[in-house]
N, C-alpha and C. Protein backbone atom coordinates (compact mmCIF):
# COMPACT_ATOMS: atom_id res chain seq x y z
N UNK A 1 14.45 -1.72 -59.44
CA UNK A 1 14.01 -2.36 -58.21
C UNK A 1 13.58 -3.79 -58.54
N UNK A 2 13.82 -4.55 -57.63
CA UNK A 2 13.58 -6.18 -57.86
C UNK A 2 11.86 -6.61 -57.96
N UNK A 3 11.37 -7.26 -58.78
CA UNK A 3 10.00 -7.24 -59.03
C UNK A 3 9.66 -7.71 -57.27
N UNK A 4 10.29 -8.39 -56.54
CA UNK A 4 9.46 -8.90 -55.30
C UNK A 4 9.56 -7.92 -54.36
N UNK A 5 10.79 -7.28 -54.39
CA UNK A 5 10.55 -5.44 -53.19
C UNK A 5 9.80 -4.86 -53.55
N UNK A 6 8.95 -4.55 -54.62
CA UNK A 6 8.39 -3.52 -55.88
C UNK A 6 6.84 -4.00 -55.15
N UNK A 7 6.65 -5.30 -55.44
CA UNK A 7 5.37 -5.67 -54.91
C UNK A 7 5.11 -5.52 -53.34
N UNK A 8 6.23 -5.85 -52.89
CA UNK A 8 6.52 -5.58 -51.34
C UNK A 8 5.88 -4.33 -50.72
N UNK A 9 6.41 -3.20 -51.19
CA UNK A 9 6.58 -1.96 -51.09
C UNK A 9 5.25 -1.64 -51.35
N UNK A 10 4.70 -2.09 -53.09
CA UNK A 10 3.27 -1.66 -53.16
C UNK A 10 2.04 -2.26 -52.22
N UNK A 11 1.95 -3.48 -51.94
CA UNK A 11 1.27 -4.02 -50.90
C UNK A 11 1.39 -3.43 -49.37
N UNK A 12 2.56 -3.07 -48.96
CA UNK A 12 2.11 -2.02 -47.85
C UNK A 12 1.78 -1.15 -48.54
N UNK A 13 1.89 -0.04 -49.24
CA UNK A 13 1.44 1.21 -49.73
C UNK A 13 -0.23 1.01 -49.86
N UNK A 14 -0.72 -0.34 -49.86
CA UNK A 14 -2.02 -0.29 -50.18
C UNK A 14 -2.48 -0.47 -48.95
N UNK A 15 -2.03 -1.59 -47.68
CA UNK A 15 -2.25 -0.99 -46.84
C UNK A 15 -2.54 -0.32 -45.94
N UNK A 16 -1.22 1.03 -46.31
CA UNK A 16 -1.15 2.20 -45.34
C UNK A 16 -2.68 3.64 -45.82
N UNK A 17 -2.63 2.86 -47.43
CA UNK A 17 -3.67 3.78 -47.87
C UNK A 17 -5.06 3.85 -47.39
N UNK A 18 -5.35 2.44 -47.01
CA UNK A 18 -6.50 1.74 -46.30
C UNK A 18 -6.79 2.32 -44.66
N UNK A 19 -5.44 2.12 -44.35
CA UNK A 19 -5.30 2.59 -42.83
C UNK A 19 -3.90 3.22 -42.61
N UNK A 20 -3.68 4.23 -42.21
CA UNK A 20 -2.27 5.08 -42.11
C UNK A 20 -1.74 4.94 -41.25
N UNK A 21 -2.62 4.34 -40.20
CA UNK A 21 -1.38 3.88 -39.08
C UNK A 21 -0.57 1.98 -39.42
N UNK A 22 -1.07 1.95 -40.53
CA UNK A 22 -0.68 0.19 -40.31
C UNK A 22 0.40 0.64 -41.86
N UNK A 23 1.05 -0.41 -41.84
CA UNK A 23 2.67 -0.12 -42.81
C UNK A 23 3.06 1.21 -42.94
N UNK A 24 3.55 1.39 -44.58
CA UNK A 24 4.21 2.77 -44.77
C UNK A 24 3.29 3.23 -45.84
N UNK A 25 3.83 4.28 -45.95
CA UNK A 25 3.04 4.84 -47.55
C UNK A 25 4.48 4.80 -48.57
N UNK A 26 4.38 4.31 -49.49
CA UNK A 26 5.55 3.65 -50.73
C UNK A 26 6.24 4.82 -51.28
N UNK A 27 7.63 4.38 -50.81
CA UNK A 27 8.93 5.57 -51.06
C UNK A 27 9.85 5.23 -52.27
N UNK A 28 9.01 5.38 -53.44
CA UNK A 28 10.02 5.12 -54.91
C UNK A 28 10.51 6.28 -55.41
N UNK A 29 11.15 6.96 -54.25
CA UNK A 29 11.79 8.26 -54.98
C UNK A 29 13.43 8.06 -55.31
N UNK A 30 13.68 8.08 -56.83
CA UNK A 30 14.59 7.63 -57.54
C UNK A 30 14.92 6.15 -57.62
N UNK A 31 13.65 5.34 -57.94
CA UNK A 31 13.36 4.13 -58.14
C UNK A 31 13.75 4.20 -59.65
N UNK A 32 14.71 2.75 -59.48
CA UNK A 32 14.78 2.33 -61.49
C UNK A 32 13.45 1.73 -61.86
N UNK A 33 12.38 1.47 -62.00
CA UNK A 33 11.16 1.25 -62.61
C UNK A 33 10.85 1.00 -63.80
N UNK A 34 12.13 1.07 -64.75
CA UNK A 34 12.30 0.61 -65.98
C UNK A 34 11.39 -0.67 -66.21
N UNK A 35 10.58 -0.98 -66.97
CA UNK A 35 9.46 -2.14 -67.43
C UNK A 35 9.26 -2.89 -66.20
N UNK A 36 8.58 -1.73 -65.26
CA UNK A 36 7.98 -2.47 -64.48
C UNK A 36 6.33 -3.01 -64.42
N UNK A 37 6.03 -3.52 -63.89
CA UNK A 37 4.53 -4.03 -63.81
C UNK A 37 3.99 -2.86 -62.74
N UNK A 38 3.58 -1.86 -63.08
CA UNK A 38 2.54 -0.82 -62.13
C UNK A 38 1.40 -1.23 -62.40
N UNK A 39 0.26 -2.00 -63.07
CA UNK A 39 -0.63 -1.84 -64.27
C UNK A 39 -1.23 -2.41 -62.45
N UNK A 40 -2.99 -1.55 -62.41
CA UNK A 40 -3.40 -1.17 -61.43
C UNK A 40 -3.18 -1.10 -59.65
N UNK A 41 -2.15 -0.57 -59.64
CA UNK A 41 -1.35 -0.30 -58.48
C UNK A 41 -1.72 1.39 -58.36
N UNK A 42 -2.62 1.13 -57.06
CA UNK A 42 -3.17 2.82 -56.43
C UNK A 42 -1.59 3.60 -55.94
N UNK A 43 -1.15 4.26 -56.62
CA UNK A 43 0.28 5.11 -56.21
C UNK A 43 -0.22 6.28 -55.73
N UNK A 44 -1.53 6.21 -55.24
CA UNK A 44 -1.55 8.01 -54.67
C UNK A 44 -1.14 8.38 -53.11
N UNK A 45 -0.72 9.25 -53.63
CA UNK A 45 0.16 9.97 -52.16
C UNK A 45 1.79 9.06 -52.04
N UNK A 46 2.24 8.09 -53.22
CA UNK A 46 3.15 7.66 -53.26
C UNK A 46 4.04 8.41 -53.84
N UNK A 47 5.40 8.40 -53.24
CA UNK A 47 6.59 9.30 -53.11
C UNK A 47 7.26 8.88 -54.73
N UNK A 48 6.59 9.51 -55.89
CA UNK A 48 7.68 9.49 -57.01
C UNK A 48 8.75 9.95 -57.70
N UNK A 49 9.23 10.80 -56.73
CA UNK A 49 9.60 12.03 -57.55
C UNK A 49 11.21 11.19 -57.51
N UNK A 50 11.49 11.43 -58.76
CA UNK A 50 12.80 11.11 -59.37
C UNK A 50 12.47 9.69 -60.25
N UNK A 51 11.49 8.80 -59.57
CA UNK A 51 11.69 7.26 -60.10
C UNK A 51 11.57 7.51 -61.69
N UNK A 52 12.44 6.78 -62.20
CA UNK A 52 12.52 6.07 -63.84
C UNK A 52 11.07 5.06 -64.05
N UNK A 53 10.46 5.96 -64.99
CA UNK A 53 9.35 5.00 -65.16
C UNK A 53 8.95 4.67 -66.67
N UNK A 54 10.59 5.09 -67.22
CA UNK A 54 10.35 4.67 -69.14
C UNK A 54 9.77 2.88 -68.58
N UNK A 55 9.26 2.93 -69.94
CA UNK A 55 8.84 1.69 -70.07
C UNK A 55 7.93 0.97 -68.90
N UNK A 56 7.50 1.67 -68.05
CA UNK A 56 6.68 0.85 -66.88
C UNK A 56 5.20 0.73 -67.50
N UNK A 57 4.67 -0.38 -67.07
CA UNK A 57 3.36 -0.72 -67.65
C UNK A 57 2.22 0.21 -66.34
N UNK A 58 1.87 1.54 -66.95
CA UNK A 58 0.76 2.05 -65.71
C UNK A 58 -0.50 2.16 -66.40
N UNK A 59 -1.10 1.01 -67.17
CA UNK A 59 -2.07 1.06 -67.36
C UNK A 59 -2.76 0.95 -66.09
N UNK A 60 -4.04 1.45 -66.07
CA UNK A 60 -5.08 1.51 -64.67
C UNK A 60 -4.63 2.09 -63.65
N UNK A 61 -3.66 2.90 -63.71
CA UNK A 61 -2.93 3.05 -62.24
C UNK A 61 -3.69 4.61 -62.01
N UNK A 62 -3.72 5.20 -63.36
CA UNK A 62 -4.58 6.99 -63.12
C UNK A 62 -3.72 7.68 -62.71
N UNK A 63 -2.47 7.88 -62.58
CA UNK A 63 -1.09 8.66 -62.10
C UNK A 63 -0.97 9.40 -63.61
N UNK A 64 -1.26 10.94 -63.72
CA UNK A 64 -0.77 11.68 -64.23
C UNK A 64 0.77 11.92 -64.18
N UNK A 65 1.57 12.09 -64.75
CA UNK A 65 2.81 12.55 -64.32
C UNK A 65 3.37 13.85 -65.24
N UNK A 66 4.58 14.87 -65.18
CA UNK A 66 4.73 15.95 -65.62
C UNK A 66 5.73 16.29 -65.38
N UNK A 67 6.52 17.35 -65.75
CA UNK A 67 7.94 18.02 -65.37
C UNK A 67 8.20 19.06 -66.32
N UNK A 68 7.88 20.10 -65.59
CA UNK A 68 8.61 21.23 -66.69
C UNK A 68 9.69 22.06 -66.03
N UNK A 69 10.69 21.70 -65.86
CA UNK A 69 11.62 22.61 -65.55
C UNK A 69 12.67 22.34 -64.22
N UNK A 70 11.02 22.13 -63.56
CA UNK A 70 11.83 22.84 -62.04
C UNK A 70 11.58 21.49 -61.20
N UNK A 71 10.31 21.12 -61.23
CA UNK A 71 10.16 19.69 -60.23
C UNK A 71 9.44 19.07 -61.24
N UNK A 72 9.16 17.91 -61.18
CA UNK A 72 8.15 16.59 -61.30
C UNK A 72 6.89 16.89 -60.70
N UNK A 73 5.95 16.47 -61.24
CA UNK A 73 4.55 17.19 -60.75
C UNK A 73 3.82 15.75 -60.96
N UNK A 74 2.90 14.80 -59.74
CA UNK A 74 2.31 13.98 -60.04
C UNK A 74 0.48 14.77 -60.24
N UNK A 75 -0.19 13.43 -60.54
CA UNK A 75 -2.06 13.85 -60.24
C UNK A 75 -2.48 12.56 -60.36
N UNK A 76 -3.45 12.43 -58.98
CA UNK A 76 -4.07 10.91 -59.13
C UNK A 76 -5.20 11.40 -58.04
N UNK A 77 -5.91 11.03 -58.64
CA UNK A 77 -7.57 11.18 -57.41
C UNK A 77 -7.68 12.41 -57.01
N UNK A 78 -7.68 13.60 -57.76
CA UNK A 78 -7.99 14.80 -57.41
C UNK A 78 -6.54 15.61 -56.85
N UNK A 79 -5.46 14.65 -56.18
CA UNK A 79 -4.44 15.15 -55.44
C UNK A 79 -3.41 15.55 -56.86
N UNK A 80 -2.83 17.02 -56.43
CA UNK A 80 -1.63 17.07 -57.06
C UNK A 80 -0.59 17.12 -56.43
N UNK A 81 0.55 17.18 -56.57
CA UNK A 81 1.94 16.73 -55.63
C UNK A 81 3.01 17.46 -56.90
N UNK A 82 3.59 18.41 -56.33
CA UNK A 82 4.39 19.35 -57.45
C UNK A 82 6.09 19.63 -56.83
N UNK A 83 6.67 18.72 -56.79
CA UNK A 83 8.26 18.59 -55.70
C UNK A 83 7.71 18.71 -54.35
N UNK A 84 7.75 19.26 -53.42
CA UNK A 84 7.74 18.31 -51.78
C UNK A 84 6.19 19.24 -51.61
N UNK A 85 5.39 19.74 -52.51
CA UNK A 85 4.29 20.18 -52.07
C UNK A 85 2.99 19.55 -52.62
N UNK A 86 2.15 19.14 -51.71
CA UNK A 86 0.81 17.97 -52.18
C UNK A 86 -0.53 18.81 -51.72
N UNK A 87 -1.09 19.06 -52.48
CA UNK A 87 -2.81 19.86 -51.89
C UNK A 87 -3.87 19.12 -52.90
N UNK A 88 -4.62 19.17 -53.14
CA UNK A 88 -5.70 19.22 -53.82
C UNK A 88 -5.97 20.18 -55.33
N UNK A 89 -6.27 19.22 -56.40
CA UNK A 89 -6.23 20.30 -57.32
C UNK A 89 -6.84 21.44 -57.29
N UNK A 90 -7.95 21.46 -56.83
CA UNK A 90 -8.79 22.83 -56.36
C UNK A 90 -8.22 24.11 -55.99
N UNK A 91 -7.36 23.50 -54.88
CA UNK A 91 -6.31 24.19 -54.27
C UNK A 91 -5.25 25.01 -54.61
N UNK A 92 -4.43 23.63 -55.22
CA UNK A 92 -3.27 24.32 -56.61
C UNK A 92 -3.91 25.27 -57.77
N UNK A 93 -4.68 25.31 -57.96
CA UNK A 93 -5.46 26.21 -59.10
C UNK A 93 -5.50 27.65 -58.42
N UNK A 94 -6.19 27.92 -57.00
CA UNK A 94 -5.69 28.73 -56.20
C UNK A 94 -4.38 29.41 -55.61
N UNK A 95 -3.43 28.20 -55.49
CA UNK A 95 -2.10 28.99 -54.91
C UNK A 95 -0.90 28.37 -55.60
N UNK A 96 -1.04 27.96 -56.87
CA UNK A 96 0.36 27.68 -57.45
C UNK A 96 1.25 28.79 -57.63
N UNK A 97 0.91 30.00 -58.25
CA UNK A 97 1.29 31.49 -58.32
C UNK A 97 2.20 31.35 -57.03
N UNK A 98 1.47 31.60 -56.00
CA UNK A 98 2.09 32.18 -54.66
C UNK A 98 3.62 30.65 -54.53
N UNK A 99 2.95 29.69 -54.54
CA UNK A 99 3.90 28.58 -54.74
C UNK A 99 5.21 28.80 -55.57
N UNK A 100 4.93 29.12 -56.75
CA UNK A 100 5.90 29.31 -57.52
C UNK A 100 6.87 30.43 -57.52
N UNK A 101 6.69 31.18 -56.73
CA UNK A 101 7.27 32.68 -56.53
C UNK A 101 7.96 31.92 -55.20
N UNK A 102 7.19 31.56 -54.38
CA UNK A 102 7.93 31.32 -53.26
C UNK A 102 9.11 29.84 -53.29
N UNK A 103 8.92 29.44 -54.92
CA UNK A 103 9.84 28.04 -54.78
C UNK A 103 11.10 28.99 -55.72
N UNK A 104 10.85 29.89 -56.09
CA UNK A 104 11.91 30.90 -57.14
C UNK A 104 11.29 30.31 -58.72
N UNK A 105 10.37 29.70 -58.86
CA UNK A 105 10.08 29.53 -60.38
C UNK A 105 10.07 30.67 -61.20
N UNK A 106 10.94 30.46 -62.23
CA UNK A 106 10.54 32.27 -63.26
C UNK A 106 8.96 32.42 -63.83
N UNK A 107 8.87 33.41 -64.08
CA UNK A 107 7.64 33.50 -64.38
C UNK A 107 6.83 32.90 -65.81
N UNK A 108 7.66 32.15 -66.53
CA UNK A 108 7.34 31.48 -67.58
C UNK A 108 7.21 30.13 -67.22
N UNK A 109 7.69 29.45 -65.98
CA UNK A 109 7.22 28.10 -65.29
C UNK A 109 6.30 28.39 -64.79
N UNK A 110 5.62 29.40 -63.94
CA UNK A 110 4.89 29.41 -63.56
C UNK A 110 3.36 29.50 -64.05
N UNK A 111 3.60 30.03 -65.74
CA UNK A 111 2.44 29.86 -66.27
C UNK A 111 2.17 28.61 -67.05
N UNK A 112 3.66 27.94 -67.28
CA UNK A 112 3.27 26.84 -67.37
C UNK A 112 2.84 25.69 -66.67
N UNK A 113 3.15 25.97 -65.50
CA UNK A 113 2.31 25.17 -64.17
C UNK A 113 1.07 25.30 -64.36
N UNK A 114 0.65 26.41 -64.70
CA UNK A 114 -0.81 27.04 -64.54
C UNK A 114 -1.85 26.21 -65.79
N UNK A 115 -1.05 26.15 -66.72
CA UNK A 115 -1.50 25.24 -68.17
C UNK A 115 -1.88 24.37 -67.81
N UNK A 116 -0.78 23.49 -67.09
CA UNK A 116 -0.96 21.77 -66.80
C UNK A 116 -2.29 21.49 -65.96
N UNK A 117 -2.21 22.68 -64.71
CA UNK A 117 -2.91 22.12 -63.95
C UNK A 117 -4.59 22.84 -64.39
N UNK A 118 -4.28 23.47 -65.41
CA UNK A 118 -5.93 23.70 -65.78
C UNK A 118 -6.55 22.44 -66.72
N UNK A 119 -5.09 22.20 -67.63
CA UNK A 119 -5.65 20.78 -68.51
C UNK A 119 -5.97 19.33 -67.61
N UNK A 120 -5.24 19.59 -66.42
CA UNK A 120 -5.30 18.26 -65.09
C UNK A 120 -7.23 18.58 -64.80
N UNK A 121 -7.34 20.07 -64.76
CA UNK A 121 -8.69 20.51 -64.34
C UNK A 121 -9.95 19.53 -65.00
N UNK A 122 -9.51 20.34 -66.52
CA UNK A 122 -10.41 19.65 -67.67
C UNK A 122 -10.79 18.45 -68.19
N UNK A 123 -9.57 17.40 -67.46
CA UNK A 123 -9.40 16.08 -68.30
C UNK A 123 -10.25 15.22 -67.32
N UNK A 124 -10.21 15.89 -65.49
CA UNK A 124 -10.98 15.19 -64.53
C UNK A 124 -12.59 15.96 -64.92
N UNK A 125 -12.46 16.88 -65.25
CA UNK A 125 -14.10 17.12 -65.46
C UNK A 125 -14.52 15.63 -66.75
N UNK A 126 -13.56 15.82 -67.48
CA UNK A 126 -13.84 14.63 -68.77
C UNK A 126 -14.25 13.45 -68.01
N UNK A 127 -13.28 13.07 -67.37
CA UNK A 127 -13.09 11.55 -66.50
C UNK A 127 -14.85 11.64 -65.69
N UNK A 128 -15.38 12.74 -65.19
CA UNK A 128 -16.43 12.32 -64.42
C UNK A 128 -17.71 12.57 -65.20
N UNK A 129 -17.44 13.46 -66.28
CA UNK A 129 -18.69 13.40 -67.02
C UNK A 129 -18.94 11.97 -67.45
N UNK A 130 -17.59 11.34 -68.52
CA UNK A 130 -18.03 9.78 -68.78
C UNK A 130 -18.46 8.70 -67.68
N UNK A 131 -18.64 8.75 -66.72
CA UNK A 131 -18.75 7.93 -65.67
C UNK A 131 -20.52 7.61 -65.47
């Protein structure tokens, strides 16, 4: 993507994040992102799934990212987003199981879903103890 659509795109996304009825919320799904400048750009609730992000600079940005198998799994500000489904980690800790049965995940993705999102658990308990 061209560095001036990229900024384009993220400046409404910030925005729409601010206020949801004013621009869009930022659609980089199967974005080339190859050495891009993300470095503190709020991407939450932004549409990543597919974008190329070797080499992108996301320092400060707090976007977990993941993929085992079946979808792309983001985490940023408590939200997780696991292919077209977004809840709250709290949440996902609760109903990924039922999620994963109902997306056809075998049962060895599904415990590895269960891994990620307990270490996603642990790393935000980390993040708020240091604070």
């Amino acid at each position: 993507m061209e560095p001036n659509k990229l900024k384009e795109v993220l400046e409404q996304h910030r925005d729409w994040l601010q206020d949801n009825s004013k621009e869009t919320r930022a659609n980089l799904s199967g974005a080339d992102l190859r050495g891009a400048n993300l470095s503190k750009a709020n991407l939450s609730k932004a549409n990543l799934s597919g974008a190329y992000l070797s080499g992108a600079d996301l320092s400060f940005t707090c976007v977990k990212a993941f993929y085992i198998g079946k979808h792309f799994g983001y985490y940023h500000n408590g939200l997780v987003k696991i292919g077209c489904h977004e809840d709250t980690l709290k949440n996902w800790l609760k109903t990924y199981r039922a999620v994963g049965k109902k997306e056809s995940y075998t049962p060895v993705q599904i415990k590895q879903y269960g891994i990620m999102l307990r270490a996603l658990a642990a790393m935000e308990k980390l993040d708020k103890a240091s604070k």
